[in-house]
C-alpha atoms as a PDB file:
ATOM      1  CA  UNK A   1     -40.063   6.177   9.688  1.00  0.00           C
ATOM      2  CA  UNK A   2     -43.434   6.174   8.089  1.00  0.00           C
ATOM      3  CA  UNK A   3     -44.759   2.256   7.921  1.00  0.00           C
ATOM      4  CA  UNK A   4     -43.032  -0.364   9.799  1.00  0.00           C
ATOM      5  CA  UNK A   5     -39.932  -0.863   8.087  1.00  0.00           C
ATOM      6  CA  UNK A   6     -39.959   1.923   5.026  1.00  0.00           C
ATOM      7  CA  UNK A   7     -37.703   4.479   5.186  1.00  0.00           C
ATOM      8  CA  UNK A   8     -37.583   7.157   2.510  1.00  0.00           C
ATOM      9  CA  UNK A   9     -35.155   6.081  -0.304  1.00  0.00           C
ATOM     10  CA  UNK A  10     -32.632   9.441  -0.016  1.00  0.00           C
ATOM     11  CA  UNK A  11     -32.731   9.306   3.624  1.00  0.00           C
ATOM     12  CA  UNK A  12     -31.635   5.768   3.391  1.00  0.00           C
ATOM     13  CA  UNK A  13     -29.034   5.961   1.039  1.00  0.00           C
ATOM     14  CA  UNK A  14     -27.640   8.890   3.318  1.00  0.00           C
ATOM     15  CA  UNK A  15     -28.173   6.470   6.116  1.00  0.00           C
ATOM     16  CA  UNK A  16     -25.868   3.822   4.362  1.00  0.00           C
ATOM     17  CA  UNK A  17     -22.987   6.083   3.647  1.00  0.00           C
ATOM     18  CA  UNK A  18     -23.192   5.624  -0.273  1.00  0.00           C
ATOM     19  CA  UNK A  19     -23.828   9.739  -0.316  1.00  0.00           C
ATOM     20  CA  UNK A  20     -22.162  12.769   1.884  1.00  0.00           C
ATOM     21  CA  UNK A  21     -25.305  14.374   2.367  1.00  0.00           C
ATOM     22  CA  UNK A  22     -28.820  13.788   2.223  1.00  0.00           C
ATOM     23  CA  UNK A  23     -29.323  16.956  -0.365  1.00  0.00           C
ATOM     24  CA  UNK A  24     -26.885  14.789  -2.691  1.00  0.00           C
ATOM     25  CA  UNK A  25     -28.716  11.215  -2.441  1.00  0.00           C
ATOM     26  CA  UNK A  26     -32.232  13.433  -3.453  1.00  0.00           C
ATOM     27  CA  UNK A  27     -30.590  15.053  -6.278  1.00  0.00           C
ATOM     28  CA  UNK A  28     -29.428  11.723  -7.538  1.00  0.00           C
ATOM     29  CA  UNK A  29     -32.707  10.222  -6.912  1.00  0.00           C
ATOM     30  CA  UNK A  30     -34.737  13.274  -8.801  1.00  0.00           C
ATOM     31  CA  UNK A  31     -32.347  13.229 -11.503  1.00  0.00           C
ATOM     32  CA  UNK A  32     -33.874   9.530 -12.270  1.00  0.00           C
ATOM     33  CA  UNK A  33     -30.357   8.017 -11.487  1.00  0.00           C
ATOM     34  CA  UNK A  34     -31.600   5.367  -9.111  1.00  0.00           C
ATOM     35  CA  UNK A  35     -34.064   2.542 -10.231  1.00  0.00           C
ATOM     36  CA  UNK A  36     -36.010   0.181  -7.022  1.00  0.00           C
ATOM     37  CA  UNK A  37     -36.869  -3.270  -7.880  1.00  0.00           C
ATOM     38  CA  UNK A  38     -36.190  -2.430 -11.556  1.00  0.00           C
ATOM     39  CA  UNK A  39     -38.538   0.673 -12.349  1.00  0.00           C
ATOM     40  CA  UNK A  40     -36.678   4.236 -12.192  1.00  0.00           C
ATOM     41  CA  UNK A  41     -37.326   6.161  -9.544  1.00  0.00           C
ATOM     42  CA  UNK A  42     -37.923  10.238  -9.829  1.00  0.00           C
ATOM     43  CA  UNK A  43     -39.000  11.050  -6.032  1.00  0.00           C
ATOM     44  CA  UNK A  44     -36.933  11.323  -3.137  1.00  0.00           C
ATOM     45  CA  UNK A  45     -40.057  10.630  -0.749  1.00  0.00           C
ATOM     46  CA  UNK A  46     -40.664   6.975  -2.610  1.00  0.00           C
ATOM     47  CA  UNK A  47     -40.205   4.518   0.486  1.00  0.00           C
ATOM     48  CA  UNK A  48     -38.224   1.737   0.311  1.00  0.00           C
ATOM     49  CA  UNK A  49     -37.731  -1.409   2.885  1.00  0.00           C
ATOM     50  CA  UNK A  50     -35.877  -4.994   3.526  1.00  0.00           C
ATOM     51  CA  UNK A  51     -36.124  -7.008   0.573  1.00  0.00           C
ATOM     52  CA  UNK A  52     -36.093  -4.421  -2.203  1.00  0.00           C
ATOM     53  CA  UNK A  53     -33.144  -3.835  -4.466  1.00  0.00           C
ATOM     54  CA  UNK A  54     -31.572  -0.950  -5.540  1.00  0.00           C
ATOM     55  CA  UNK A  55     -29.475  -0.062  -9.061  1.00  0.00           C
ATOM     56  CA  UNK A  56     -27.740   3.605  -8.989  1.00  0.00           C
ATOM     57  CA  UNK A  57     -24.438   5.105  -9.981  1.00  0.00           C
ATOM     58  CA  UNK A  58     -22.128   6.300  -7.665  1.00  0.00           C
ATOM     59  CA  UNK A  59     -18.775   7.760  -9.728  1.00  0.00           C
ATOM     60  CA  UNK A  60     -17.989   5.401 -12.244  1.00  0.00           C
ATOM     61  CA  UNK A  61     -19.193   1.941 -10.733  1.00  0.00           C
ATOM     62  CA  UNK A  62     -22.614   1.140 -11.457  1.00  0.00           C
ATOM     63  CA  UNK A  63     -23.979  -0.508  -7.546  1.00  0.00           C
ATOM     64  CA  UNK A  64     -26.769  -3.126  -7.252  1.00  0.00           C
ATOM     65  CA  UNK A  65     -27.924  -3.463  -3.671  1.00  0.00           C
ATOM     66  CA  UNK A  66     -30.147  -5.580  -1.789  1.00  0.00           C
ATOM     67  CA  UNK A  67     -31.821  -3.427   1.143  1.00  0.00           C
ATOM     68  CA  UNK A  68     -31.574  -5.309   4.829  1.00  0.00           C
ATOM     69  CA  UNK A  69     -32.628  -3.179   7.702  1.00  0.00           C
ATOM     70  CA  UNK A  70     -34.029   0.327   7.480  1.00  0.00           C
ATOM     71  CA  UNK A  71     -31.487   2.049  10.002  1.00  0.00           C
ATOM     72  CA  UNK A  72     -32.218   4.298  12.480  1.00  0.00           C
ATOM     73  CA  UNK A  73     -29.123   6.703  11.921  1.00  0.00           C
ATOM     74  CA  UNK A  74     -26.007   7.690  10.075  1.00  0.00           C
ATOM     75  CA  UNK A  75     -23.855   5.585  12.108  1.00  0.00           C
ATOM     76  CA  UNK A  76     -20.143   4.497  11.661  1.00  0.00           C
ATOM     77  CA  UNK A  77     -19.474   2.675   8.603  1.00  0.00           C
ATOM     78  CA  UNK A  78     -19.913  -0.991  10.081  1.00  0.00           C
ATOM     79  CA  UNK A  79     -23.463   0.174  11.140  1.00  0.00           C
ATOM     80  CA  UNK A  80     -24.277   1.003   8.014  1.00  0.00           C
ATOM     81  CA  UNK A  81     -22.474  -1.790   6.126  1.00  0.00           C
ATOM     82  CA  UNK A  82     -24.873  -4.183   8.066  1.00  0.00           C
ATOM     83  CA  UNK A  83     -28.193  -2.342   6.061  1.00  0.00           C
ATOM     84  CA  UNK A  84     -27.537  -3.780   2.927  1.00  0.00           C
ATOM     85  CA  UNK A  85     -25.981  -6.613   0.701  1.00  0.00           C
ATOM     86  CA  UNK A  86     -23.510  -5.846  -2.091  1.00  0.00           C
ATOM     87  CA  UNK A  87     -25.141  -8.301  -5.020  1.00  0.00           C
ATOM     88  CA  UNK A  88     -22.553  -6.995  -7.100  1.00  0.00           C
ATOM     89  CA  UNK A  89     -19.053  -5.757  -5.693  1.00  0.00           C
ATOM     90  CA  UNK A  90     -17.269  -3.087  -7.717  1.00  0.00           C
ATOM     91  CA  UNK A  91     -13.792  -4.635  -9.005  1.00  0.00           C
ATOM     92  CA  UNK A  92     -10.824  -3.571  -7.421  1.00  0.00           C
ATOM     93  CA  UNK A  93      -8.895  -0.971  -9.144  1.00  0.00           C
ATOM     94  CA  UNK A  94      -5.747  -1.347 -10.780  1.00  0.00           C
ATOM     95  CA  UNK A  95      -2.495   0.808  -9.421  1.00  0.00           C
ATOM     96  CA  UNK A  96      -0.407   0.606 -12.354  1.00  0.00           C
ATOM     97  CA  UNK A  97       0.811   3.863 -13.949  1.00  0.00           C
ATOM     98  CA  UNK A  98      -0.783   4.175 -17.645  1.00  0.00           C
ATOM     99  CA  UNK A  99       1.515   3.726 -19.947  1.00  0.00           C
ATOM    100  CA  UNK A 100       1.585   6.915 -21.706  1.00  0.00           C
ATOM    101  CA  UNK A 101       2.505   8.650 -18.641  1.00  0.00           C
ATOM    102  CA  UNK A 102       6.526   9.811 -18.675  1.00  0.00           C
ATOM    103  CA  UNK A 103       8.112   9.966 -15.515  1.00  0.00           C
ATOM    104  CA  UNK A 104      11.849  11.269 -14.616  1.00  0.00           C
ATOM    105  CA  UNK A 105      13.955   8.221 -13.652  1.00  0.00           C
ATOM    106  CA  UNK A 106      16.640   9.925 -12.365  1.00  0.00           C
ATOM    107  CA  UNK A 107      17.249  10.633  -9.089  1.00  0.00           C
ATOM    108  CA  UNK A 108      16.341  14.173  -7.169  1.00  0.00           C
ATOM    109  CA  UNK A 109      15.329  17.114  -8.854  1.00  0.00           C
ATOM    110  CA  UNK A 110      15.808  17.075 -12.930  1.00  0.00           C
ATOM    111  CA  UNK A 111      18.183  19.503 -14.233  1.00  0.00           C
ATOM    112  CA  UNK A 112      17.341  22.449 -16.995  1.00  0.00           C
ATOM    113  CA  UNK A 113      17.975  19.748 -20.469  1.00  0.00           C
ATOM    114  CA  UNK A 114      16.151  16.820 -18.638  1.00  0.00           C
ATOM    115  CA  UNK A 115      12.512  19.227 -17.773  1.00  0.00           C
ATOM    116  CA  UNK A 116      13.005  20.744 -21.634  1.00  0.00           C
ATOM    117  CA  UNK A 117      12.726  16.891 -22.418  1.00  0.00           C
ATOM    118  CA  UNK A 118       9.882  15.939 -20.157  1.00  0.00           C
ATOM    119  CA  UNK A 119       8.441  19.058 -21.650  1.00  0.00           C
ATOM    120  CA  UNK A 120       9.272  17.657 -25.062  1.00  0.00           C
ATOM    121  CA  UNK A 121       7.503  14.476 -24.586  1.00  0.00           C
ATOM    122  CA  UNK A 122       4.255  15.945 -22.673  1.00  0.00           C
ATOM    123  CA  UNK A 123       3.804  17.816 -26.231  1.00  0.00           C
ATOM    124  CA  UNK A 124       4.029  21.201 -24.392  1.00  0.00           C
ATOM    125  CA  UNK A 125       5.466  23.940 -26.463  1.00  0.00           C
ATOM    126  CA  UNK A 126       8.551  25.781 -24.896  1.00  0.00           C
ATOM    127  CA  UNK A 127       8.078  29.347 -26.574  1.00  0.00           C
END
């Protein structure tokens, strides 16, 4: 740690478990895909402590967090759950099939006329 209580903003979000690896949290932070306190952020050295707020991506939910503690280490997930404050939870997904999606209703493997119909209906050509 530099300052008391900064941490460097792609070492931290390694620390918290949002990213794999470190190399990954300063891509996403060079590519401009994180913003602290509102202003983007381009530099994976910027520092970053308890009180500030982070916006970023990660896969399709868009995360807004509220930094805690610095953290000394990548630590087990509890650890690192206790660094920071979900201000807005991603929403549960849905398991429900989409609707489009045919499925074979019978029961074991589907014989030579029932794949040319699944084949049929996926709009796959049999010749």
């Amino acid at each position: 740690m530099s300052a008391a209580g900064t941490i460097r903003i792609d070492k931290w979000l390694w620390h918290a478990r949002f990213f794999k690896t470190r190399t990954l949290a300063a891509r996403i932070v060079s590519g401009g895909k994180v913003r602290v306190n509102g202003t983007p952020v381009s530099k994976p050295a910027r520092t970053v402590g308890p009180g500030d707020t982070l916006t970023f991506a990660q896969g399709d939910d868009i995360r807004v967090i509220r930094i805690l503690a610095p953290g000394e280490r990548r630590g087990p997930a509890p650890e690192a759950q206790a660094l920071y404050e979900d201000l807005d939870p991603p929403q549960p997904r849905s398991r429900e099939r989409p609707p489009d999606n045919p499925a074979y209703d019978g029961k074991g493997r589907p014989d030579k006329r029932a794949r040319r119909n699944l084949d049929l209906m996926r709009g796959r050509d049999l010749e």
